[in-house]
Structures are given as C-alpha cells and as structure tokens.
C-alpha atoms as a PDB file:
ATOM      1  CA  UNK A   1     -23.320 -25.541   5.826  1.00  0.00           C
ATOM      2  CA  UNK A   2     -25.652 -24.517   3.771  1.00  0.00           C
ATOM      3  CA  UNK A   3     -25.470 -21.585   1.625  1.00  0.00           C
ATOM      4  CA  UNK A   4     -21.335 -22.133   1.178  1.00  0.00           C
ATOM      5  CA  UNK A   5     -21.000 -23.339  -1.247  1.00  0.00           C
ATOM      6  CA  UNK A   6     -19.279 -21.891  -4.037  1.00  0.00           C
ATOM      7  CA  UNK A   7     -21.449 -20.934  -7.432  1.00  0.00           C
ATOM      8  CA  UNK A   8     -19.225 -22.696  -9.258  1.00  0.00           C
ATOM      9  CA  UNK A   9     -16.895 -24.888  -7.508  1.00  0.00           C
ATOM     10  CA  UNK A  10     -14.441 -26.002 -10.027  1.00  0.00           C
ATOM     11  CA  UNK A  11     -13.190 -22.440  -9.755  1.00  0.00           C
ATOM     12  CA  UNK A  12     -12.209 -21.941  -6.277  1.00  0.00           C
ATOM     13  CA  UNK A  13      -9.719 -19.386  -5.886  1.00  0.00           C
ATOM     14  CA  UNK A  14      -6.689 -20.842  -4.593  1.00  0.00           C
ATOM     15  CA  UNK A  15      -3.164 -19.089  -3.167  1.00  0.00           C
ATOM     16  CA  UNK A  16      -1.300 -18.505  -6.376  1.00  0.00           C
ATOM     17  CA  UNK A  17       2.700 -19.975  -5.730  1.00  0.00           C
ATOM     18  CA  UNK A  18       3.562 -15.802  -6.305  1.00  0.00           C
ATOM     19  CA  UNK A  19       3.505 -13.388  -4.059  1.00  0.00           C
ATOM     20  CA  UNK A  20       0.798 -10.822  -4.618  1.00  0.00           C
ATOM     21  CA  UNK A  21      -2.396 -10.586  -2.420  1.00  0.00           C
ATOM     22  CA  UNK A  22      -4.709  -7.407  -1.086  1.00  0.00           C
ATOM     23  CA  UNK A  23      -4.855  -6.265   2.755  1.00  0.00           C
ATOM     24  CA  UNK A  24      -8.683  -6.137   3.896  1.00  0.00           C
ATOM     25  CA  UNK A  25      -7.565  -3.474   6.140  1.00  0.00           C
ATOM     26  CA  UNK A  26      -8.321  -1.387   2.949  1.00  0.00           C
ATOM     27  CA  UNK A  27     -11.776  -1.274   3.097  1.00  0.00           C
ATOM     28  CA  UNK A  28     -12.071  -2.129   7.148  1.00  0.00           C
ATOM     29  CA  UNK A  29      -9.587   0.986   8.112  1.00  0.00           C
ATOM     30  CA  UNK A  30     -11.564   3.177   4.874  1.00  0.00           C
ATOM     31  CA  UNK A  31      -8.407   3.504   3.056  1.00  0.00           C
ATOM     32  CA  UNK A  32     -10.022   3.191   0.045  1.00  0.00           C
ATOM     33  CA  UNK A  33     -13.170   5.630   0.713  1.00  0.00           C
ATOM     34  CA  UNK A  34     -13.323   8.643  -1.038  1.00  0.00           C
ATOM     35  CA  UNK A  35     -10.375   7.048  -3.768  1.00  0.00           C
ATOM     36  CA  UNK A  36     -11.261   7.685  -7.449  1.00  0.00           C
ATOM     37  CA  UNK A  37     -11.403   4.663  -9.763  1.00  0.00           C
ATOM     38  CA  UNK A  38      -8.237   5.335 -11.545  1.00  0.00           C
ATOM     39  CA  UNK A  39      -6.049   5.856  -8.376  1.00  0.00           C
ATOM     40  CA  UNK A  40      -7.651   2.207  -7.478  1.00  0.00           C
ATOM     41  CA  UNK A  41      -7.015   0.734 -10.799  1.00  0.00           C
ATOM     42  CA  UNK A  42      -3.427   1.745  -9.963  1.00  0.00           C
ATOM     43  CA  UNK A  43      -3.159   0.710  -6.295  1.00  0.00           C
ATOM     44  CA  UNK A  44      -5.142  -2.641  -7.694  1.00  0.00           C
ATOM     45  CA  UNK A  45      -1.986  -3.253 -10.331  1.00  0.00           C
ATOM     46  CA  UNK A  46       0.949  -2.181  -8.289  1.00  0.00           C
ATOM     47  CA  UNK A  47      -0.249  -4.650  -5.699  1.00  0.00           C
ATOM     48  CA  UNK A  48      -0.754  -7.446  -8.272  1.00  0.00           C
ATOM     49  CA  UNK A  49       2.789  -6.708  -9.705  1.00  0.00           C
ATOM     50  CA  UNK A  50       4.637  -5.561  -6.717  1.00  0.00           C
ATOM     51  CA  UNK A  51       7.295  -8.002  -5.097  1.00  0.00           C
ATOM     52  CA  UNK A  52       7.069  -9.012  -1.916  1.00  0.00           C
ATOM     53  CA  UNK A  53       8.720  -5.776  -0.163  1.00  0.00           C
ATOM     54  CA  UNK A  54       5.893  -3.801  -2.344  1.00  0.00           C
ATOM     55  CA  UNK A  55       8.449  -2.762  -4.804  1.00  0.00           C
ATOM     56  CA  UNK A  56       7.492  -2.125  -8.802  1.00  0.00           C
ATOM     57  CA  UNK A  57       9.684  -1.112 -11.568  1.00  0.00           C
ATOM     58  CA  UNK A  58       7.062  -0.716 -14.026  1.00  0.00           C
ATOM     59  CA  UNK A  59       8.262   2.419 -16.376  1.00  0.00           C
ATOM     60  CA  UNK A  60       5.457   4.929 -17.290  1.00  0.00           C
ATOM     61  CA  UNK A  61       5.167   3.982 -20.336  1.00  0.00           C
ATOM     62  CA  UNK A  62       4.044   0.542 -19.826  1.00  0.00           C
ATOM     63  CA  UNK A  63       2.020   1.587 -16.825  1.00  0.00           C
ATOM     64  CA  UNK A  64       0.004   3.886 -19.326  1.00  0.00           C
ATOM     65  CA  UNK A  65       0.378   1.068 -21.518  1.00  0.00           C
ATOM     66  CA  UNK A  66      -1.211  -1.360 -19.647  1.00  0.00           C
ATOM     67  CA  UNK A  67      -4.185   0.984 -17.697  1.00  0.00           C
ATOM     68  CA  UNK A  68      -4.750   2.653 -21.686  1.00  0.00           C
ATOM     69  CA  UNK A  69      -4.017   6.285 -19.876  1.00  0.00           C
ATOM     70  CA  UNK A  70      -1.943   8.741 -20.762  1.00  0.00           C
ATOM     71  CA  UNK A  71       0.891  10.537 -18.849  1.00  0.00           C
ATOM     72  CA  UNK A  72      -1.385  13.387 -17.034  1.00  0.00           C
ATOM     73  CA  UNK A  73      -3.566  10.274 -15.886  1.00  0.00           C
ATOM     74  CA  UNK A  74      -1.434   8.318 -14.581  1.00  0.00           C
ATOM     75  CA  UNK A  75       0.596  11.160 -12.593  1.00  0.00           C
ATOM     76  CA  UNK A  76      -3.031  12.339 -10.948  1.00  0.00           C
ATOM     77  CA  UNK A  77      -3.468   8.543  -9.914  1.00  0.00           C
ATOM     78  CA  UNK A  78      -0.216   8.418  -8.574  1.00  0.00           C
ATOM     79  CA  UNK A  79      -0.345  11.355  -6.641  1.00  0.00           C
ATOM     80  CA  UNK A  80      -3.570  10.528  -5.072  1.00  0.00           C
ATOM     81  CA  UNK A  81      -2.150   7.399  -3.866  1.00  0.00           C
ATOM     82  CA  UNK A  82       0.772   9.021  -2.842  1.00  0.00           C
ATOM     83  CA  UNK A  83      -1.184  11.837  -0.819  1.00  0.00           C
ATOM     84  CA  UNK A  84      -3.376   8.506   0.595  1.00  0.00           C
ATOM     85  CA  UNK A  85      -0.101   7.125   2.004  1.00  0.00           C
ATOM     86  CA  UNK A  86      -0.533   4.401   0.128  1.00  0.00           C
ATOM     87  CA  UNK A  87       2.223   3.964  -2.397  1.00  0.00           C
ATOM     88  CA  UNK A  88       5.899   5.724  -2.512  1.00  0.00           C
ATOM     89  CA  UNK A  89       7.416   6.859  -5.501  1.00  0.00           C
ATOM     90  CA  UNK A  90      11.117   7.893  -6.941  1.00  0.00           C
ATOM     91  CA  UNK A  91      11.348   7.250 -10.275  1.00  0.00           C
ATOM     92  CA  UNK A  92      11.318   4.317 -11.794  1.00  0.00           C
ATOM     93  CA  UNK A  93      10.297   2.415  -7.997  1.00  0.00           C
ATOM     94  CA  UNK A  94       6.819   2.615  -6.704  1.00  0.00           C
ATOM     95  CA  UNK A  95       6.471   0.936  -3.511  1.00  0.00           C
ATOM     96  CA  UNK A  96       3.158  -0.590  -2.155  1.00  0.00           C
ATOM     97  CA  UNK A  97       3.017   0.732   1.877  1.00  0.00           C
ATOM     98  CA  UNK A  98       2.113  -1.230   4.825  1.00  0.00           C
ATOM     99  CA  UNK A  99      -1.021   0.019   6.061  1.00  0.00           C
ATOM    100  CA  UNK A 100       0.390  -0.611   9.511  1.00  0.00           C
ATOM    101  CA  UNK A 101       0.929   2.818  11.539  1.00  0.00           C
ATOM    102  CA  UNK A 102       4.595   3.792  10.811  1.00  0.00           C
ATOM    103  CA  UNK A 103       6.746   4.622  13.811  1.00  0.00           C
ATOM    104  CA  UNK A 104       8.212   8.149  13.759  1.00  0.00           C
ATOM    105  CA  UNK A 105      11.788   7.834  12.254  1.00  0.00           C
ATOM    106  CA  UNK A 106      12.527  10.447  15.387  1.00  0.00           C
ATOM    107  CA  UNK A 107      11.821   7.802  17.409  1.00  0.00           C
ATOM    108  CA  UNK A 108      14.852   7.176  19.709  1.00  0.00           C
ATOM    109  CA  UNK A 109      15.949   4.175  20.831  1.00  0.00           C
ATOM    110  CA  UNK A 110      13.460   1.767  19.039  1.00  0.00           C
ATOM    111  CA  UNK A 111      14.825   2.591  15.515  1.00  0.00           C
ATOM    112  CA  UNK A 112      17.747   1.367  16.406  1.00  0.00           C
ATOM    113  CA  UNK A 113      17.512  -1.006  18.942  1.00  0.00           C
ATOM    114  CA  UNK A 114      14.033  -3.265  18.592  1.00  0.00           C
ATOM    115  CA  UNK A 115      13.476  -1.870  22.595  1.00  0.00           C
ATOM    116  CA  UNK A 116       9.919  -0.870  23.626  1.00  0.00           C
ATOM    117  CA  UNK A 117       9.419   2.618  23.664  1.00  0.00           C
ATOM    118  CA  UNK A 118       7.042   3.743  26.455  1.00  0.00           C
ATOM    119  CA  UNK A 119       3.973   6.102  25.403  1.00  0.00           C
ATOM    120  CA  UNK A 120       5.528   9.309  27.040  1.00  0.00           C
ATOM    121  CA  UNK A 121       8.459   8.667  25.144  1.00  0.00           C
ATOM    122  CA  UNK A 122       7.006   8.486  22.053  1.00  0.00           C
ATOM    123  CA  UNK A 123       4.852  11.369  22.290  1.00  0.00           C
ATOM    124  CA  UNK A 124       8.159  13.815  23.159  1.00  0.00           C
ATOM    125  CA  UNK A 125      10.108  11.932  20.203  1.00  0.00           C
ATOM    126  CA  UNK A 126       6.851  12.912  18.136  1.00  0.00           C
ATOM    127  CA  UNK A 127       6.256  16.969  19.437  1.00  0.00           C
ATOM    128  CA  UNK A 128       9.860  17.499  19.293  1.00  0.00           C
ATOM    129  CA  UNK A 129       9.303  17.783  23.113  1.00  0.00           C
ATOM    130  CA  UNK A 130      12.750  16.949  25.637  1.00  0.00           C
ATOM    131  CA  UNK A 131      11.240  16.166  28.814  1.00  0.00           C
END
C-alpha cells in the first residue's frame, strides 16, 4: 500500500521483551487534555518504568534526578496526576491506574464473588441506597 511505508525502515519499532507500553485510551477517552507538560513527563516515565501491575519504586530523589526538577516540581506533577486518577501514590510506590472504570469497592456481591451485578444493584451499592 502505498504511502506505508516506514521513513526509515531499518528502524521499525518493535515490542521490546519488557513490559512497558502506553494505553491509546489516553488521548481517545481525553485523559491527557488539559495535563501540563511536567505531569506528562511524569505519567510518560512511570509508565516506561512501571512493572507490569503499574507499580514504581523510584525514590524522589532520583525521580527529580532523572526529570532535572526539584522537590516542589515533582510533588505539583504528582498531584495533578493523582487528582487525574491517573497514578496512586504512598510513599515510596507510585502505581500507574487502569484507565478502565473502577467498580465501587461498595459494590456487593461482585467484589467478592466475580457474579454479575445487575444495573439497579449497582446504582443502590453506589447512592448508598437499600432498596
């Protein structure tokens, strides 16, 4: 097909045998709009680093270390990313989210069973409602 070819083909990206890859639901679901470049030079290097659950036990020090930013900077990224819903945070662990819509821990039985939960349910479990 024409026009598919790569620019320069001996530099295909390829799968790299480590875990570490970028959801395109970020920019198709707008999680990134409105995200300021440092809080998405941090969600860019917490993905890169991050294990396969998301987790990252990168200190603060070599965070700032690696982005060249100093405390203050890095704790307004990481609360912007935070606020986003994007990455968790207890020091030293970040986590990388899902993206994927959480279920309510106050769900009831699907927590702790793997059962469908219907709609009505759901919405009660979510208001606080009993009926």
């Amino acid at each position: 097909m024409r026009g598919r070819e790569p620019i320069v083909p001996h530099r295909r990206r390829h799968i790299p045998p480590q875990f570490s890859w970028i959801d395109h639901r970020l920019v198709r679901e707008g999680h990134l709009q409105g995200r300021s470049a440092p809080a998405l030079a941090l969600y860019l290097f917490l993905v890169t680093v991050a294990d396969a659950e998301g987790l990252s036990w990168y200190s603060e020090a070599a965070l700032c270390a690696q982005l060249t930013w100093s405390g203050p900077h890095l704790q307004s990224a990481r609360a912007e990313l935070q606020q986003a819903g994007l990455i968790a945070y207890r020091k030293p662990l970040y986590q990388v989210l899902d993206l994927a819509p959480a279920i309510p821990p106050c769900t009831p039985r699907a927590r702790r069973s793997g059962e469908a939960v219907s709609i009505g349910e759901l919405l009660r479990a979510m208001t606080g409602g009993s009926r």
